[in-house]
PDB file of N, CA and C in Angstrom:
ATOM      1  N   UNK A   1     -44.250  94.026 113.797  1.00  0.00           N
ATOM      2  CA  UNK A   1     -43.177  93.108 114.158  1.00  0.00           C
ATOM      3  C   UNK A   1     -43.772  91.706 114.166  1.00  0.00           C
ATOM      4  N   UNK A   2     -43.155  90.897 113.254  1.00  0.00           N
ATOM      5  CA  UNK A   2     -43.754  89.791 113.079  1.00  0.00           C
ATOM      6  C   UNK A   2     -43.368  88.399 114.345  1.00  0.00           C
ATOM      7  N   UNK A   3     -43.533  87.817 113.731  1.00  0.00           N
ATOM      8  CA  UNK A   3     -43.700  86.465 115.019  1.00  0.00           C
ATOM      9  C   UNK A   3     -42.033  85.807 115.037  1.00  0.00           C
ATOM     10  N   UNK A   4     -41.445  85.373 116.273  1.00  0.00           N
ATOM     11  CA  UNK A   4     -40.012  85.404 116.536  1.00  0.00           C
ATOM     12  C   UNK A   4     -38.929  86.218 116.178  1.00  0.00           C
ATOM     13  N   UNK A   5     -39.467  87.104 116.125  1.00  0.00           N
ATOM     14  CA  UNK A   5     -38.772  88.138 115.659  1.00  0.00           C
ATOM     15  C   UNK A   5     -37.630  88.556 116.876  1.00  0.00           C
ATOM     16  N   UNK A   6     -36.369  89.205 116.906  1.00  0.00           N
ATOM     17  CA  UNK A   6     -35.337  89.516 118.025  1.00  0.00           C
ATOM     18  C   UNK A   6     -34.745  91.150 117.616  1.00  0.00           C
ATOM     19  N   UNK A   7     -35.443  91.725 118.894  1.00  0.00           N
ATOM     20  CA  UNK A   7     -34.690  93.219 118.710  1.00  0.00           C
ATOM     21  C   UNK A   7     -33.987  92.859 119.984  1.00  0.00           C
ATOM     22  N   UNK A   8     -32.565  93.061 119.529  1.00  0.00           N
ATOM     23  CA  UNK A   8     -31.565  93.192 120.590  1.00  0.00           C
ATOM     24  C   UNK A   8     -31.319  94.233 121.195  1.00  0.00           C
ATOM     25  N   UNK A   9     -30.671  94.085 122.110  1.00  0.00           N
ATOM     26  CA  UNK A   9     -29.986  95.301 122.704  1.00  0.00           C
ATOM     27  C   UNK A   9     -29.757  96.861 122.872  1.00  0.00           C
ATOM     28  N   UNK A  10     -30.487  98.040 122.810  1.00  0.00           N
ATOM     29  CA  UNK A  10     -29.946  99.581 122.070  1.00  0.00           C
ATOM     30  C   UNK A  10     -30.417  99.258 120.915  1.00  0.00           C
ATOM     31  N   UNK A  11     -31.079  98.325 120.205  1.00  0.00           N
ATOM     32  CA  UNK A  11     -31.507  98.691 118.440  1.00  0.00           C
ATOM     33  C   UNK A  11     -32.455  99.853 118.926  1.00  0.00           C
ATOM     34  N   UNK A  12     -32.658  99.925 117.258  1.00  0.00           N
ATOM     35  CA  UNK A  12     -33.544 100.760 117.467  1.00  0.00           C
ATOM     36  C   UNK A  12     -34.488 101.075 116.194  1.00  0.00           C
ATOM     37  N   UNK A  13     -35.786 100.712 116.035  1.00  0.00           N
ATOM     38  CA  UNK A  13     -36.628 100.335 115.131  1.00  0.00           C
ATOM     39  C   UNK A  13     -37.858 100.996 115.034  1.00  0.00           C
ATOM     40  N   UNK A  14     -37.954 102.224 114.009  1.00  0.00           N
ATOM     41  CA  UNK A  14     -38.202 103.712 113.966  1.00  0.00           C
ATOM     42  C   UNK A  14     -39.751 103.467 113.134  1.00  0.00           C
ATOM     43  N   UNK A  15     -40.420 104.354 113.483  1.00  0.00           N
ATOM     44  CA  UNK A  15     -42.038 104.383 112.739  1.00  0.00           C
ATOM     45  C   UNK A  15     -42.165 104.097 111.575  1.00  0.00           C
ATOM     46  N   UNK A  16     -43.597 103.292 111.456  1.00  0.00           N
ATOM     47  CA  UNK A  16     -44.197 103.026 110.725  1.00  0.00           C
ATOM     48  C   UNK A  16     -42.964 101.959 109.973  1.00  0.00           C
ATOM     49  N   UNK A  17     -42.256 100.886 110.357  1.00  0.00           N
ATOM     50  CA  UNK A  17     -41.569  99.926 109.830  1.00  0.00           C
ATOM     51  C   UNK A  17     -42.447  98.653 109.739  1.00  0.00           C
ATOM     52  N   UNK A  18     -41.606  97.670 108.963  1.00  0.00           N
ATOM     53  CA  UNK A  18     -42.221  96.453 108.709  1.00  0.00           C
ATOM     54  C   UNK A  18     -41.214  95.454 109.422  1.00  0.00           C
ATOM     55  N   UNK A  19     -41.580  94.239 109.742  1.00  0.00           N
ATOM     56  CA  UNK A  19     -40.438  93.530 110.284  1.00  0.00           C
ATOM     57  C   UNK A  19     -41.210  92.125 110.617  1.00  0.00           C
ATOM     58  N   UNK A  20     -40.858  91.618 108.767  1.00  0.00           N
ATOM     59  CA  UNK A  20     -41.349  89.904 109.135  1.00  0.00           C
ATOM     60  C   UNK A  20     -40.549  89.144 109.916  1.00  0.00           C
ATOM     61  N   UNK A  21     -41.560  87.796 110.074  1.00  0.00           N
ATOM     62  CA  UNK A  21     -41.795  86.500 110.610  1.00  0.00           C
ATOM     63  C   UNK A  21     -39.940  86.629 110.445  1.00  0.00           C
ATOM     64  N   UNK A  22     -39.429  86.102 111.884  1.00  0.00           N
ATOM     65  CA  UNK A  22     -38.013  85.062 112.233  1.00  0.00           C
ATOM     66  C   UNK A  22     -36.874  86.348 111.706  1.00  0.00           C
ATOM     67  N   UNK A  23     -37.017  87.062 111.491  1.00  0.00           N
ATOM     68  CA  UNK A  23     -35.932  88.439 111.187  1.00  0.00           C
ATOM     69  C   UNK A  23     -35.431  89.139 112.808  1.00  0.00           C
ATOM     70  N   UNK A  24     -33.944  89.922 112.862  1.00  0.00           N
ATOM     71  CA  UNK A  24     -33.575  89.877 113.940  1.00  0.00           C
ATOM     72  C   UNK A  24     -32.706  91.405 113.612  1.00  0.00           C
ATOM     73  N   UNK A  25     -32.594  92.023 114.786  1.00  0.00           N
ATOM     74  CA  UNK A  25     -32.153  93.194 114.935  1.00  0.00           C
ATOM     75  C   UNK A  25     -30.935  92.873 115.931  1.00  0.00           C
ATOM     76  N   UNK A  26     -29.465  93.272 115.459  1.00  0.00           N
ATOM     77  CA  UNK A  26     -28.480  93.157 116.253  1.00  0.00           C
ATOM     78  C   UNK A  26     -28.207  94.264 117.372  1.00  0.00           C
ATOM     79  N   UNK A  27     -27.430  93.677 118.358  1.00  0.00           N
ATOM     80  CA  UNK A  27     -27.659  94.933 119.651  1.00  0.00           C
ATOM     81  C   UNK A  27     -26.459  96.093 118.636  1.00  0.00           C
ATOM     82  N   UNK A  28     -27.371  97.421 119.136  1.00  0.00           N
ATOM     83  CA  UNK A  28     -26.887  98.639 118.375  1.00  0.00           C
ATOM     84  C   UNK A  28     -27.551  98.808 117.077  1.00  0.00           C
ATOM     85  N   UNK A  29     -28.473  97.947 116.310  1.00  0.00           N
ATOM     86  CA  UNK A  29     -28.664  98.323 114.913  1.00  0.00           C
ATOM     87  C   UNK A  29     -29.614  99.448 115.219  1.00  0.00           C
ATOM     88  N   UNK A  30     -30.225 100.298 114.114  1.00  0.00           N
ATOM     89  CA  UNK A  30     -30.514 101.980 113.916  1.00  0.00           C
ATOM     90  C   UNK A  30     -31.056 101.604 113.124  1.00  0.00           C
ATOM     91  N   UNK A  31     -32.442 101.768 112.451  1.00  0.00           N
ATOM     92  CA  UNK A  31     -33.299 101.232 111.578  1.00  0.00           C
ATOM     93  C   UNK A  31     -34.453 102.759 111.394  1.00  0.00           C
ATOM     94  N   UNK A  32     -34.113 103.193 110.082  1.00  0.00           N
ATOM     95  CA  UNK A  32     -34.769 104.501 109.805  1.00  0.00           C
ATOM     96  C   UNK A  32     -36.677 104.001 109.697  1.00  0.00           C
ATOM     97  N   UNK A  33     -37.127 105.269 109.603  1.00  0.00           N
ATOM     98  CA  UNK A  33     -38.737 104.930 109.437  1.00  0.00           C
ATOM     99  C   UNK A  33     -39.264 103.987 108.121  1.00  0.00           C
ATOM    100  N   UNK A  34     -40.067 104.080 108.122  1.00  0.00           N
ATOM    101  CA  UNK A  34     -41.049 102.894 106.800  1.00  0.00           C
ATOM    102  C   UNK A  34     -39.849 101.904 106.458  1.00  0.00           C
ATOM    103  N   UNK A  35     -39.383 101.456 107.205  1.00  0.00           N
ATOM    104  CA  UNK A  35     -38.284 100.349 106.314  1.00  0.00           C
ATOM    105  C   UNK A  35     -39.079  98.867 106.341  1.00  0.00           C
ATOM    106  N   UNK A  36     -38.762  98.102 105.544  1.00  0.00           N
ATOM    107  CA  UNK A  36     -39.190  97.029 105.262  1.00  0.00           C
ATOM    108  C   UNK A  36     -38.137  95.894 105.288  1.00  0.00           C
ATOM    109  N   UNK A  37     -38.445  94.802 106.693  1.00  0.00           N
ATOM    110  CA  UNK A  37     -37.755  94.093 106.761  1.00  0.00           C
ATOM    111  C   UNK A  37     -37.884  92.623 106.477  1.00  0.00           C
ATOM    112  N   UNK A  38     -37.507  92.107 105.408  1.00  0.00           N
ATOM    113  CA  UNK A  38     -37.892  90.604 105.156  1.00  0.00           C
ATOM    114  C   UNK A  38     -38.217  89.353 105.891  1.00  0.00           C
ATOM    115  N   UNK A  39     -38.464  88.441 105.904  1.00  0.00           N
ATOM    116  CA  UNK A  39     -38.915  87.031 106.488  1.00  0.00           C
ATOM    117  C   UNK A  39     -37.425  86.931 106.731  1.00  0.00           C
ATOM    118  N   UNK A  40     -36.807  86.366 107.841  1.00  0.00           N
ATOM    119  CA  UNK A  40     -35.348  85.551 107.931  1.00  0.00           C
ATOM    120  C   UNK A  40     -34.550  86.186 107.890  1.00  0.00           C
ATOM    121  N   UNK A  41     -34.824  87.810 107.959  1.00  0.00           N
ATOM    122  CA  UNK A  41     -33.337  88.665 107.643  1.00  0.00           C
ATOM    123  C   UNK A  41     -32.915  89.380 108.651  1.00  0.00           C
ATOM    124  N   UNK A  42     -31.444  89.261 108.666  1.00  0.00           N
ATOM    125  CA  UNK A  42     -30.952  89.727 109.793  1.00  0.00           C
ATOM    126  C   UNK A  42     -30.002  90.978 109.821  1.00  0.00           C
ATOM    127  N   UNK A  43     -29.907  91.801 110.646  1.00  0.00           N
ATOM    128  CA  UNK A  43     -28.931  93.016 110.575  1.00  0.00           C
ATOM    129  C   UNK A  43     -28.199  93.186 111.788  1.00  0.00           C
ATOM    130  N   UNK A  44     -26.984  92.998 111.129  1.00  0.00           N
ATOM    131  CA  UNK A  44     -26.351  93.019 112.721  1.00  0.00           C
ATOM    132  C   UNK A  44     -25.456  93.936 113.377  1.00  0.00           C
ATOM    133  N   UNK A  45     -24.801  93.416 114.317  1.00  0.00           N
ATOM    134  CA  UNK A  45     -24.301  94.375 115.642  1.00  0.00           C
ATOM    135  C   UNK A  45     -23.744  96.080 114.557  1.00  0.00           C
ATOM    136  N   UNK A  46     -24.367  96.952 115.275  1.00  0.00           N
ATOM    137  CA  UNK A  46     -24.422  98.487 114.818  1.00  0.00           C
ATOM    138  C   UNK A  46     -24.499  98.833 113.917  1.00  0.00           C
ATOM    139  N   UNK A  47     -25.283  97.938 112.694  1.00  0.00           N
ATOM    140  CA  UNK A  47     -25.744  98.320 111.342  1.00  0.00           C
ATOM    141  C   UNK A  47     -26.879  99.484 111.109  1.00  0.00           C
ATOM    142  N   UNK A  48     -27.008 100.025 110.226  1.00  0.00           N
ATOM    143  CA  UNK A  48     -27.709 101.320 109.961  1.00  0.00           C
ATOM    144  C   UNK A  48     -28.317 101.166 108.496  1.00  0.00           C
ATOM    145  N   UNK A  49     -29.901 101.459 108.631  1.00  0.00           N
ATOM    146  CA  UNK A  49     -30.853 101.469 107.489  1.00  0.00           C
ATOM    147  C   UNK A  49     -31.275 102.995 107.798  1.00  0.00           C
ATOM    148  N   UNK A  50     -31.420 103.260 106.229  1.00  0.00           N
ATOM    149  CA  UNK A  50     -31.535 104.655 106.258  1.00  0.00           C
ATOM    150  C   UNK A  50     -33.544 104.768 106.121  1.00  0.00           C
ATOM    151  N   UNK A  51     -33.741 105.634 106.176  1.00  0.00           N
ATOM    152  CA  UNK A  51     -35.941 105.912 105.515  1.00  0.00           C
ATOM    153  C   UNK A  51     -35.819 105.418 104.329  1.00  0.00           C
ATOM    154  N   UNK A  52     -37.206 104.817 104.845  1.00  0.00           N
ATOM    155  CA  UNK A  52     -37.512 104.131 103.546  1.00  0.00           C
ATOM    156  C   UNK A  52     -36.931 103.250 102.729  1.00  0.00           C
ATOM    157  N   UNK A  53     -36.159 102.353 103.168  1.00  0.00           N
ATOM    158  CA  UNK A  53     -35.366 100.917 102.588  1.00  0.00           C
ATOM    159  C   UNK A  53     -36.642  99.741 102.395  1.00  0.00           C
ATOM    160  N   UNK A  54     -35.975  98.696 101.474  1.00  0.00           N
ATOM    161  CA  UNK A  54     -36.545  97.522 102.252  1.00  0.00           C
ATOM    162  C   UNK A  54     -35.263  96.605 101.865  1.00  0.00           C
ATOM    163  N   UNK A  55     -35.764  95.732 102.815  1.00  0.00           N
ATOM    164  CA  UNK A  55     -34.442  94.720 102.969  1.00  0.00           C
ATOM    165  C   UNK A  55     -35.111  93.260 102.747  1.00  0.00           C
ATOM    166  N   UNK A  56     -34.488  92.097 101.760  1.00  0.00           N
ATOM    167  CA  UNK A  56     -35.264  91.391 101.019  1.00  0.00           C
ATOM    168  C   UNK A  56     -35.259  90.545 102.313  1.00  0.00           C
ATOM    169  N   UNK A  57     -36.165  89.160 101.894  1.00  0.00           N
ATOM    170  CA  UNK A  57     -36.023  87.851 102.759  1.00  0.00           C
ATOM    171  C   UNK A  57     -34.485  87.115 102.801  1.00  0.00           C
ATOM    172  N   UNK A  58     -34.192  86.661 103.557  1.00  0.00           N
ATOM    173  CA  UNK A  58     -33.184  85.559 104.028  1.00  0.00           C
ATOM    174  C   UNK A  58     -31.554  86.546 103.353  1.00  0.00           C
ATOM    175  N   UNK A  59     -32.170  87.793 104.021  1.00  0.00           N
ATOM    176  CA  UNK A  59     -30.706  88.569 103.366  1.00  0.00           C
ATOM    177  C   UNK A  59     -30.169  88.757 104.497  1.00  0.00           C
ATOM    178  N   UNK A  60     -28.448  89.009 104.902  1.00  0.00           N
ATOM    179  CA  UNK A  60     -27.493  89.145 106.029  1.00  0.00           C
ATOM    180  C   UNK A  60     -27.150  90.719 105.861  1.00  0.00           C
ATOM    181  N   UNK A  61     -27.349  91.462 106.324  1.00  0.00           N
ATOM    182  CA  UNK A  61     -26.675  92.902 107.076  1.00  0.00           C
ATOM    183  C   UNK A  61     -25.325  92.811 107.700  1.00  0.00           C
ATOM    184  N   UNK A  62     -24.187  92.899 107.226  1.00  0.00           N
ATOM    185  CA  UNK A  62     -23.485  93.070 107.825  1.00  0.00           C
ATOM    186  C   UNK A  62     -22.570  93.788 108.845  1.00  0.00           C
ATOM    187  N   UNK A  63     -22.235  93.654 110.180  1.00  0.00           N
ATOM    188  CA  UNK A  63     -21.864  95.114 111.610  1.00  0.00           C
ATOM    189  C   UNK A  63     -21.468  95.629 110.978  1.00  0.00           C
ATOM    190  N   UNK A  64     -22.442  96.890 111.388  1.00  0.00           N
ATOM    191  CA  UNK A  64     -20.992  98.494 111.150  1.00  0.00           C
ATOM    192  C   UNK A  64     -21.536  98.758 109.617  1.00  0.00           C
ATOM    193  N   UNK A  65     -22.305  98.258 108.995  1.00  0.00           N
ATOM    194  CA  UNK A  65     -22.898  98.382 108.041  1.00  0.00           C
ATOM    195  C   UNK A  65     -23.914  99.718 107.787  1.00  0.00           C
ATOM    196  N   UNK A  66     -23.824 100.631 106.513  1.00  0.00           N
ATOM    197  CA  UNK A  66     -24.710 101.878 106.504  1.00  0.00           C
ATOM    198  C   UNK A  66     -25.502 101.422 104.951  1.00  0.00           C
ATOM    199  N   UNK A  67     -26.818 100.813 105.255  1.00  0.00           N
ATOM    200  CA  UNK A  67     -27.700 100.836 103.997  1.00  0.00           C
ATOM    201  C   UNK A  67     -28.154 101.982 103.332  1.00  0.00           C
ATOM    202  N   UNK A  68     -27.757 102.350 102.590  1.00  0.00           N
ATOM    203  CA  UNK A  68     -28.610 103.727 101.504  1.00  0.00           C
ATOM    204  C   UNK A  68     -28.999 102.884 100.751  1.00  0.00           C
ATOM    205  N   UNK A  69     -29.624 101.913  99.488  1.00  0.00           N
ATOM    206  CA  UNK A  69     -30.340 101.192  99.042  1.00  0.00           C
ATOM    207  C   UNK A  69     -31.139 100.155  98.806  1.00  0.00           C
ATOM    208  N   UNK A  70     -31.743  99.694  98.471  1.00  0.00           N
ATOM    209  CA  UNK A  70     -32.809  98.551  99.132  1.00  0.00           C
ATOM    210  C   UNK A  70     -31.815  97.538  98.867  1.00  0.00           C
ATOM    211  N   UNK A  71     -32.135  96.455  99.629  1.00  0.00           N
ATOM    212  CA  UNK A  71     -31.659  94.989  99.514  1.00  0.00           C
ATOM    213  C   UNK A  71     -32.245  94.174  98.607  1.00  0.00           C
ATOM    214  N   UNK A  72     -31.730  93.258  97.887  1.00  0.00           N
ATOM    215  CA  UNK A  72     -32.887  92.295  97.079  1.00  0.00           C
ATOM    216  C   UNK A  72     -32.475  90.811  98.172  1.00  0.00           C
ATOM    217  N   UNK A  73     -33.331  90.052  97.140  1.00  0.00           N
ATOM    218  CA  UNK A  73     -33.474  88.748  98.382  1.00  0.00           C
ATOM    219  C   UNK A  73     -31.914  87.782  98.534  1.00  0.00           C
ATOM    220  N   UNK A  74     -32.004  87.377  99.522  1.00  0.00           N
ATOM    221  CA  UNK A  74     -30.653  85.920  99.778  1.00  0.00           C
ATOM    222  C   UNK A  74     -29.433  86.554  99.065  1.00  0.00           C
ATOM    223  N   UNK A  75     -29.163  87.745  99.827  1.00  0.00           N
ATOM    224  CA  UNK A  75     -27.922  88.302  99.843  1.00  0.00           C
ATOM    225  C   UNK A  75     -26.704  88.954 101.411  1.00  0.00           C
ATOM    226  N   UNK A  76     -25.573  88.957 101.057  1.00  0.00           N
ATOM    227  CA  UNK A  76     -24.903  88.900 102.466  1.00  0.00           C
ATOM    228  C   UNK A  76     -24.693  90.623 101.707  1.00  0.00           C
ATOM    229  N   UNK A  77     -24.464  91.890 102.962  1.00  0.00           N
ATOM    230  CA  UNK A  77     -24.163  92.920 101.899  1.00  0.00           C
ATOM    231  C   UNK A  77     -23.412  93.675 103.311  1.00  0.00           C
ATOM    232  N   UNK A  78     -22.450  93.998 103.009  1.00  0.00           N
ATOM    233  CA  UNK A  78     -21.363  94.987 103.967  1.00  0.00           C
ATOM    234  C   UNK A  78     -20.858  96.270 103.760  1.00  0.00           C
ATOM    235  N   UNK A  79     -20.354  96.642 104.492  1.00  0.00           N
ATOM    236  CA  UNK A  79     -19.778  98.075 103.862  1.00  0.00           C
ATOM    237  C   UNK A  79     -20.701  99.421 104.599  1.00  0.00           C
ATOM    238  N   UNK A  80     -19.872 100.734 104.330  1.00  0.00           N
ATOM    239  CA  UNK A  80     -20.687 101.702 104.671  1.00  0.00           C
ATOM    240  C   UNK A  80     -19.975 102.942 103.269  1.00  0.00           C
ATOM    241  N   UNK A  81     -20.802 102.935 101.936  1.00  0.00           N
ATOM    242  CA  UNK A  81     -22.021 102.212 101.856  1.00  0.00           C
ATOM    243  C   UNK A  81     -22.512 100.989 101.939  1.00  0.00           C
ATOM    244  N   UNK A  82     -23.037 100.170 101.858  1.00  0.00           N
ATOM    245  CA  UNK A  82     -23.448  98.715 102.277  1.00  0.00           C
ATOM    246  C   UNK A  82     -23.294  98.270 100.406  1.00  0.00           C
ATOM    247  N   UNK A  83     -22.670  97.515 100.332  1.00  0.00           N
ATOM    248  CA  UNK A  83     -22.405  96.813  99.021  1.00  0.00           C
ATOM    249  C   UNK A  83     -22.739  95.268  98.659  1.00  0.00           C
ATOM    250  N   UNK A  84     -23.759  94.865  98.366  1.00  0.00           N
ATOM    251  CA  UNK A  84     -23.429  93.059  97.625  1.00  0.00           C
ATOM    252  C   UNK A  84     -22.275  92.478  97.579  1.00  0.00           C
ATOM    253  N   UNK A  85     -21.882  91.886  98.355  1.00  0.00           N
ATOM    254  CA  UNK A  85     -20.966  90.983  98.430  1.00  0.00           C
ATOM    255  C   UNK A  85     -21.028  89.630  98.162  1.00  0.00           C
ATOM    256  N   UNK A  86     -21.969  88.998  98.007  1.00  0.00           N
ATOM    257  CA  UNK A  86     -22.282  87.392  97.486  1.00  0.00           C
ATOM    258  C   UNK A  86     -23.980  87.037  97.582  1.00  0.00           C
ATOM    259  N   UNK A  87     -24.586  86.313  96.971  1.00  0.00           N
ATOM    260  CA  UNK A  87     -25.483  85.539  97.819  1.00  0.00           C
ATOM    261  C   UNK A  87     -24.918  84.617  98.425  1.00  0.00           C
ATOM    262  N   UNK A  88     -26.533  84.302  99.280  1.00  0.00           N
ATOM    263  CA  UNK A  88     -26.406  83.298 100.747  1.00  0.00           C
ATOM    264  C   UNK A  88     -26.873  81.957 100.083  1.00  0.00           C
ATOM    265  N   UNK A  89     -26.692  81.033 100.453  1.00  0.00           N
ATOM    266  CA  UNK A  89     -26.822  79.596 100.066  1.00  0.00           C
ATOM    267  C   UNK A  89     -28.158  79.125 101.442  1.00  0.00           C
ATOM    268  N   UNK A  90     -29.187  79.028 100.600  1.00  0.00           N
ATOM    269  CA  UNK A  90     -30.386  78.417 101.399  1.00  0.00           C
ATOM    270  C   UNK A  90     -29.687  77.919 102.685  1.00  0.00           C
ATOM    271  N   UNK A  91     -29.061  76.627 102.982  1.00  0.00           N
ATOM    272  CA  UNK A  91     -28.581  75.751 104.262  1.00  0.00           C
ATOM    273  C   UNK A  91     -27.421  76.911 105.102  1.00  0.00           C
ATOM    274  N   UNK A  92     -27.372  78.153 104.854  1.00  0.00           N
ATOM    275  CA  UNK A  92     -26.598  78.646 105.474  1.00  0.00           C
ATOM    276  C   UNK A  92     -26.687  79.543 107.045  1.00  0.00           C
ATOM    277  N   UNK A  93     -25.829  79.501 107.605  1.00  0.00           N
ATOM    278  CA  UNK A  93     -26.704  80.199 108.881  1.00  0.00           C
ATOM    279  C   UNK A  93     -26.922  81.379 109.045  1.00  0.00           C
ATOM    280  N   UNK A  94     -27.391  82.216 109.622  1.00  0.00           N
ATOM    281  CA  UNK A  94     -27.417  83.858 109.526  1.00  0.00           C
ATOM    282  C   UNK A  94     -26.847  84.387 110.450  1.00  0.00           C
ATOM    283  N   UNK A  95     -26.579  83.878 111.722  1.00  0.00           N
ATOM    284  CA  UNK A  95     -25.069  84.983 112.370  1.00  0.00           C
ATOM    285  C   UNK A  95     -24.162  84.002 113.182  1.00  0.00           C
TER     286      UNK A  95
END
């Protein structure tokens, strides 16, 4: 768990994971084993990563969200399954 990092509330952030610098766990998120979590990326309120993901830098998780595939970078992605929905624009905020 890297440096400013925020596990909220009931998350819950399962063995042998990664979890860079300024990335944040929303209260309720569920985060399977070896997952890989980017610089700046955030997952929020009761989102779900399945084993073995990784989730890019400065990418948004959206609540209520179920990841079955990796994330690539500076993307917003929703849904259960979790789907690409846009990239994020550098100046943008993350929750």
């Amino acid at each position: 768990i890297g440096q400013g990092c925020i596990l909220n509330t009931a998350c819950t952030f399962d063995h042998e994971g990664e979890m860079a610098d300024w990335s944040s766990l929303g209260p309720g998120a569920i985060i399977g084993g070896r997952v890989r979590i980017g610089m700046r990326t955030a997952v929020a309120l009761g989102a779900r990563v399945i084993h073995q993901r990784s989730l890019g830098a400065d990418s948004l998780v959206g609540a209520g969200s179920l990841v079955l595939h990796d994330v690539p970078d500076a993307v917003l992605v929703h849904g259960a399954p979790a789907r690409i929905i846009r990239t994020r624009r550098p100046d943008e905020p993350y929750l």
